[in-house]
Protein backbone atom coordinates (compact mmCIF):
# COMPACT_ATOMS: atom_id res chain seq x y z
CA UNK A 1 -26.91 -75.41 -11.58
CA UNK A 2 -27.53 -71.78 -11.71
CA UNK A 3 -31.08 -70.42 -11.03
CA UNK A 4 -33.10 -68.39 -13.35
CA UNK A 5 -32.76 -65.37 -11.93
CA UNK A 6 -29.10 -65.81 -11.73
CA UNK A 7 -28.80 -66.56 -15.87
CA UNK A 8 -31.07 -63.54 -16.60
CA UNK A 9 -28.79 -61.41 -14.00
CA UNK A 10 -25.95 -62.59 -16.10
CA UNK A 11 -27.26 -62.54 -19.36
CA UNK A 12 -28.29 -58.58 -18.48
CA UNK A 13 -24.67 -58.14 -17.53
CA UNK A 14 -22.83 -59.12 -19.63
CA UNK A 15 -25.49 -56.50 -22.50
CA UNK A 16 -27.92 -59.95 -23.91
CA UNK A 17 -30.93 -57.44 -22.83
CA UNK A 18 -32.99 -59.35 -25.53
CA UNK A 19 -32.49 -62.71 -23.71
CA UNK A 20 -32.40 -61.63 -20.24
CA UNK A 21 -35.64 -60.07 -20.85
CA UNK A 22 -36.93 -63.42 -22.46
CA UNK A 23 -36.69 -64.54 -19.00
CA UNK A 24 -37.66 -61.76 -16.27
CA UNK A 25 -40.79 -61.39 -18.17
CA UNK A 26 -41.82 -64.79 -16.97
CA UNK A 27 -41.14 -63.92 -13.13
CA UNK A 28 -44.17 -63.77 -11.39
CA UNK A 29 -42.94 -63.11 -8.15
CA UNK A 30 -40.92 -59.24 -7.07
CA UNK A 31 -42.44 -57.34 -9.65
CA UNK A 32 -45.89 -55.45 -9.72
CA UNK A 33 -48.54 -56.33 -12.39
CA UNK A 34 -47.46 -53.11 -14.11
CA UNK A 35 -43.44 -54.12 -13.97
CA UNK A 36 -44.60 -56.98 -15.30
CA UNK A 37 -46.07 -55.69 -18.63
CA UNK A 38 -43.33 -53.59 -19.21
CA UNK A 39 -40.92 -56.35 -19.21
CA UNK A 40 -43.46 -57.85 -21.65
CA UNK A 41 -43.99 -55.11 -23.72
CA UNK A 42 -39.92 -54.67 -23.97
CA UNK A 43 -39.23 -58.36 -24.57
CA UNK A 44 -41.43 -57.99 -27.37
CA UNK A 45 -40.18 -55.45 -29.23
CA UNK A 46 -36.84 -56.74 -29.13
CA UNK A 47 -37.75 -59.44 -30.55
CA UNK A 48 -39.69 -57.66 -33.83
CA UNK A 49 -42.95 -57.22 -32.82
CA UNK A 50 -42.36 -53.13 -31.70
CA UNK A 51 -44.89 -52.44 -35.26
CA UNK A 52 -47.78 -53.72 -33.45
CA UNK A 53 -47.14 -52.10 -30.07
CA UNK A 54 -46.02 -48.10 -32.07
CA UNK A 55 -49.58 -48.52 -33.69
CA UNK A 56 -51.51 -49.06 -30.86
CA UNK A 57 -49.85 -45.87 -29.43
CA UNK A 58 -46.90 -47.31 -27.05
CA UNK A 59 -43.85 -45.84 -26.58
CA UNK A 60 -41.33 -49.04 -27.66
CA UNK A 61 -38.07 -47.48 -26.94
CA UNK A 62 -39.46 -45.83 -23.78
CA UNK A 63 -41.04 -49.57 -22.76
CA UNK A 64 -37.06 -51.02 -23.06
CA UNK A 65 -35.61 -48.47 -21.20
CA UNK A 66 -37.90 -48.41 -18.41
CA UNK A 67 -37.27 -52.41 -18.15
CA UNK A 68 -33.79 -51.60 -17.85
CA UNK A 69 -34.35 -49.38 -14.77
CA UNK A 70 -36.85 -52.13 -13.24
CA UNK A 71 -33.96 -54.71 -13.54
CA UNK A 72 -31.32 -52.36 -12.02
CA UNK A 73 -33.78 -51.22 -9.45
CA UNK A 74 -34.23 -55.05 -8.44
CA UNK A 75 -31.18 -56.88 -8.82
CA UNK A 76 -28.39 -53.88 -8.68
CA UNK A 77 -29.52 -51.70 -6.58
CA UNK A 78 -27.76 -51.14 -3.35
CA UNK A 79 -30.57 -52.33 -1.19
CA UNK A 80 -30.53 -55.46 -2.41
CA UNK A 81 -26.85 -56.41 -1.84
């Protein structure tokens, strides 16, 4: 059985950034409070709720591509392999 981590690794791969996000935003562990609600945030808006976050003032499409570079930072980088 696969872990978690390696379905949302997977799911990111293979361009499912909607679902893989579904599932890093409920890590707890590896990412900073702030990482955290970014992946949130992201997650979100993919999933139709960017209205509410563009009229409190956030940056949707900035939110999505930052998750993107948290993910690749984490799991692709060459640190980590």
């Amino acid at each position: 059985m696969r872990t978690k981590t390696e379905k949302a690794v997977k799911l990111f791969q293979s361009g499912c950034l909607k679902e893989a996000l579904a599932i890093f935003r409920t890590f707890r562990i590896g990412f900073t409070k702030e990482e955290r609600r970014t992946l949130q945030i992201a997650s979100e808006s993919l999933t139709g709720n960017s209205g509410f976050y563009q009229q409190i003032g956030i940056d949707t499409d900035s939110m999505i591509m930052k998750s993107k570079e948290i993910i690749i930072e984490k799991y692709f980088s060459n640190e980590h392999q």
